[in-house]
Protein backbone atom coordinates (compact mmCIF):
# COMPACT_ATOMS: atom_id res chain seq x y z
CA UNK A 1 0.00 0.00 0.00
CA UNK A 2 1.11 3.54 -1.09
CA UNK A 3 2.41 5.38 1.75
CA UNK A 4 0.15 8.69 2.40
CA UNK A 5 2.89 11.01 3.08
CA UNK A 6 5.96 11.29 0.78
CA UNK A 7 8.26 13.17 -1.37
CA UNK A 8 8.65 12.98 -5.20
CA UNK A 9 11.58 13.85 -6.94
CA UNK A 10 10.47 14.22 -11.09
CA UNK A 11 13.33 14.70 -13.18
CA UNK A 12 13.40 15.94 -17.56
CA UNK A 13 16.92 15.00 -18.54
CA UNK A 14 18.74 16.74 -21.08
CA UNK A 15 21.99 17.29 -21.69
CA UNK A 16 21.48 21.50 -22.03
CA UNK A 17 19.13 21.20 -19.35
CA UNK A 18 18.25 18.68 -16.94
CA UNK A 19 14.82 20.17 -14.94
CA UNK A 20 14.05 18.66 -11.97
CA UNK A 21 10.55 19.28 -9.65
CA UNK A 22 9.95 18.20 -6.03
CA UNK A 23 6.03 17.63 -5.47
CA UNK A 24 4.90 16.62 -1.71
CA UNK A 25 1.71 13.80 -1.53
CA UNK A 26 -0.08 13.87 1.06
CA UNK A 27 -3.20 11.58 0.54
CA UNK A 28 -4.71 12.97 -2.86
CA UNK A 29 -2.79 16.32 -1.85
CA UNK A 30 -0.39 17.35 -4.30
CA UNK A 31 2.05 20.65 -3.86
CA UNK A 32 5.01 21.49 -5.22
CA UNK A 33 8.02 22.01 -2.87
CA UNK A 34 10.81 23.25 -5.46
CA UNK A 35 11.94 23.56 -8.85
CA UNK A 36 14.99 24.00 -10.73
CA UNK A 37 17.21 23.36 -13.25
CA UNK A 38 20.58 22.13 -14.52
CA UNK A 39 21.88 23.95 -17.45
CA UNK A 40 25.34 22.72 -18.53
CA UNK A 41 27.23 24.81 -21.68
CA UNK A 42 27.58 23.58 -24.81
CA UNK A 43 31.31 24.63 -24.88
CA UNK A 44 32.19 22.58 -21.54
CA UNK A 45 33.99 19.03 -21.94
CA UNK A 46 31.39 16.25 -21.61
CA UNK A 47 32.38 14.68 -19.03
CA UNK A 48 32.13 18.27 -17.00
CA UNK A 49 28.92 18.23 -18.48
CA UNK A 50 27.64 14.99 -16.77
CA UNK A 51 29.56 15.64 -13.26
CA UNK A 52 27.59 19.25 -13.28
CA UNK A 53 24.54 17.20 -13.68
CA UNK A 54 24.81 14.43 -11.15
CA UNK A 55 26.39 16.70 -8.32
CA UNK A 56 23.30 18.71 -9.01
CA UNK A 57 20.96 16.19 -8.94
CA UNK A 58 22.44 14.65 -5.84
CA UNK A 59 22.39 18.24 -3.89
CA UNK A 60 18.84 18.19 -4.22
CA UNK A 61 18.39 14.73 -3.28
CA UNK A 62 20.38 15.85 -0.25
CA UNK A 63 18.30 18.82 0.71
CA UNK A 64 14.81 17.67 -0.06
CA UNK A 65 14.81 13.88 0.56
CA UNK A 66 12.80 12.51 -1.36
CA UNK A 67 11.57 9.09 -1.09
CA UNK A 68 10.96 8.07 -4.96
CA UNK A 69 11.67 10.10 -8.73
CA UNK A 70 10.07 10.09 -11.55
CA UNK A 71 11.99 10.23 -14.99
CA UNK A 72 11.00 10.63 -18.51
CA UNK A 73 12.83 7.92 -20.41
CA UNK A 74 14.46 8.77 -23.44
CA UNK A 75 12.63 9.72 -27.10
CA UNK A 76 14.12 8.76 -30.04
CA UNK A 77 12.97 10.78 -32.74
CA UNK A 78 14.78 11.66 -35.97
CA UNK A 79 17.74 13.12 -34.00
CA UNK A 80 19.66 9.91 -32.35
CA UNK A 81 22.85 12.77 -31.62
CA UNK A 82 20.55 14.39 -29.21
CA UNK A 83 18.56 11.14 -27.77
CA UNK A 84 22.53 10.03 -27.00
CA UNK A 85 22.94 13.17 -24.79
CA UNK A 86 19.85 13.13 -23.45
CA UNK A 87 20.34 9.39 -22.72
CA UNK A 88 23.71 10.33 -20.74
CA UNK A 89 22.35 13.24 -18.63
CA UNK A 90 19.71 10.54 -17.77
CA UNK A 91 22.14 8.10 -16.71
CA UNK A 92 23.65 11.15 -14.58
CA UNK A 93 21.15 11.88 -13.11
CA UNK A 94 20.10 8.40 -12.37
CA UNK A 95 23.69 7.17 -10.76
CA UNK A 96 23.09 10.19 -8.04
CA UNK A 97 19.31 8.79 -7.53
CA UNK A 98 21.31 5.35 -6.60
CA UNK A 99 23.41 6.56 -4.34
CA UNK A 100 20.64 7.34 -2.01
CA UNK A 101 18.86 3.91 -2.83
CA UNK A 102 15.39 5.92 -4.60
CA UNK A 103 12.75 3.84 -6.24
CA UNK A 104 12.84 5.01 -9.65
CA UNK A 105 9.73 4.77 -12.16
CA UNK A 106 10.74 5.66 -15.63
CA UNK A 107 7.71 7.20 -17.76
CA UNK A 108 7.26 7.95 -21.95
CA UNK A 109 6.73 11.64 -22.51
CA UNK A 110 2.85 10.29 -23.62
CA UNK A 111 2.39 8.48 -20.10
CA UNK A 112 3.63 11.62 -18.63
CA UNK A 113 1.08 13.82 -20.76
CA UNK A 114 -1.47 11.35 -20.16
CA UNK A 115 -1.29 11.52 -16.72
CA UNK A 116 -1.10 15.06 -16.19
CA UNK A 117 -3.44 16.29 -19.40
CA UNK A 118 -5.69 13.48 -20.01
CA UNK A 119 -4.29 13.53 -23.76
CA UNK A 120 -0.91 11.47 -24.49
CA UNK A 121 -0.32 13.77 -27.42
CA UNK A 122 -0.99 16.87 -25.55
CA UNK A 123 1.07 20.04 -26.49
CA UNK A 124 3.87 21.07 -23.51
CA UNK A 125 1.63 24.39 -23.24
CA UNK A 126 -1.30 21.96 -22.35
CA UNK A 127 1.38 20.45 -19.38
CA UNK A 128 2.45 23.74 -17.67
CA UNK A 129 -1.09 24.45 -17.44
CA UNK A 130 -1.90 21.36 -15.92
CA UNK A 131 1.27 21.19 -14.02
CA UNK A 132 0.38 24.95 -12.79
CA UNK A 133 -3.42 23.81 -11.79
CA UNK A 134 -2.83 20.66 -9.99
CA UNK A 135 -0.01 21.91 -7.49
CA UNK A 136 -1.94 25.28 -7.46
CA UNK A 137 0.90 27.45 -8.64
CA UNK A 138 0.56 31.12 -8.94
CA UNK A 139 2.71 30.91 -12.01
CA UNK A 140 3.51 28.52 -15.00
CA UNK A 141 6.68 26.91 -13.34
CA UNK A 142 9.53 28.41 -15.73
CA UNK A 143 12.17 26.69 -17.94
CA UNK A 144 9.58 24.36 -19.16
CA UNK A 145 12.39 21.65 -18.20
CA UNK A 146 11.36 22.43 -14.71
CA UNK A 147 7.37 22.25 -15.58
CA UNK A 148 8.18 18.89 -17.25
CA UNK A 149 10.36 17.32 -14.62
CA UNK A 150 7.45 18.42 -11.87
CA UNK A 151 4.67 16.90 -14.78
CA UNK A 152 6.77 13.44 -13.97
CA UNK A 153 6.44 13.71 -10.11
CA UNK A 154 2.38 13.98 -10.96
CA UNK A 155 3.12 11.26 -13.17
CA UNK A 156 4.65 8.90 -10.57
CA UNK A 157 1.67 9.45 -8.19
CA UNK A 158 -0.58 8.56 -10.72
CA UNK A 159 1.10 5.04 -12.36
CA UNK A 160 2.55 3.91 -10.11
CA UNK A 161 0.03 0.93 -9.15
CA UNK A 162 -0.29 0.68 -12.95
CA UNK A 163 4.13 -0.05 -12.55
CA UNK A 164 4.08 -1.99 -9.60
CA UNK A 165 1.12 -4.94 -11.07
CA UNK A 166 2.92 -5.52 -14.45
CA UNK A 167 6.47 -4.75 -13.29
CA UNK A 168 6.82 -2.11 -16.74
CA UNK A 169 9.26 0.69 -16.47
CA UNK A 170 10.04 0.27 -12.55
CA UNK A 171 13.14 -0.13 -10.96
CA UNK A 172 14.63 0.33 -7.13
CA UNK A 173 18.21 1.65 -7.43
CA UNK A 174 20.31 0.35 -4.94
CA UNK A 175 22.62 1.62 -2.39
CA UNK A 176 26.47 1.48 -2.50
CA UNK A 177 27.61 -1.55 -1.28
CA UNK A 178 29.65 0.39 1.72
CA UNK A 179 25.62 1.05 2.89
CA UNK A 180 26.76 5.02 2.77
CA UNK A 181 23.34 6.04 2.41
CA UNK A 182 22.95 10.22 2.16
CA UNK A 183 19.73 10.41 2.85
């Protein structure tokens, strides 16, 4: 059973920008604790790139605690050069979500619009207004990286029964083996 209380990290990766959205549940309560992202230059080594990302990502891990993330999973569209970045700021981001052990649901950009819209082919304009609705924001949460990554939190509160019963797109990082555990 789905604890009541909890914290939800959602994350957007990109290798540009990597938003990321912390969304309280409490019950059927939803609100939005913080939002922010990563932005990385395009004229930094790679692998400077990536470290910017995961120390990020593991600062706010370390200052909001949250208990499970949400990630979009990579799109492949007609541009594989950018799904490969995207696909290494996710992996990033997802190495700092192990070292703190998080349960980590992975969700398509339609699950993620389907969840938070209604419509898996919404427009991203239809998500921030959605995303600014449900956590009652006084504001359309700005980048859109951010909006996205906090649509994926919403996301996470909403599949994850769906996850858990046919075991698709779930996973429970795992700790270091020295049981260091930052949380």
């Amino acid at each position: 059973m789905a604890r009541t209380e909890r914290t939800i990290l959602g994350i957007d990766p990109g290798l540009a920008n990597t938003g990321w959205g912390v969304v309280a549940q409490n019950g059927p309560r939803l609100a939005c604790r913080a939002y922010g992202c990563v932005s990385t230059s395009k004229d930094a080594p790679l692998e400077q790139r990536l470290r910017k990302i995961h120390e990020q990502m593991a600062a706010v891990i370390a200052r909001f605690e949250p208990s499970c993330v949400g990630i979009e999973t990579v799109w492949f569209g007609v541009n594989v050069q950018s799904a490969f970045a995207t696909g290494q700021a996710r992996g990033a981001a997802l190495v700092a979500c192990a070292e703190c052990g998080l349960e980590v649901l992975e969700f398509s950009p339609s699950q993620i619009k389907l969840a938070v819209v209604g419509e898996g082919s919404a427009e991203k304009e239809q998500v921030q207004y959605m995303v600014r609705q449900l956590l009652a924001l006084d504001d359309v949460p700005r980048p859109d990286h951010a909006a996205d990554a906090l649509a994926a939190a919403i996301c996470y509160t909403t599949h994850e029964g769906f996850a858990r019963r046919t075991g698709a797109a779930c996973s429970v990082l795992d700790a270091p083996e020295s049981g260091k555990d930052r949380r």
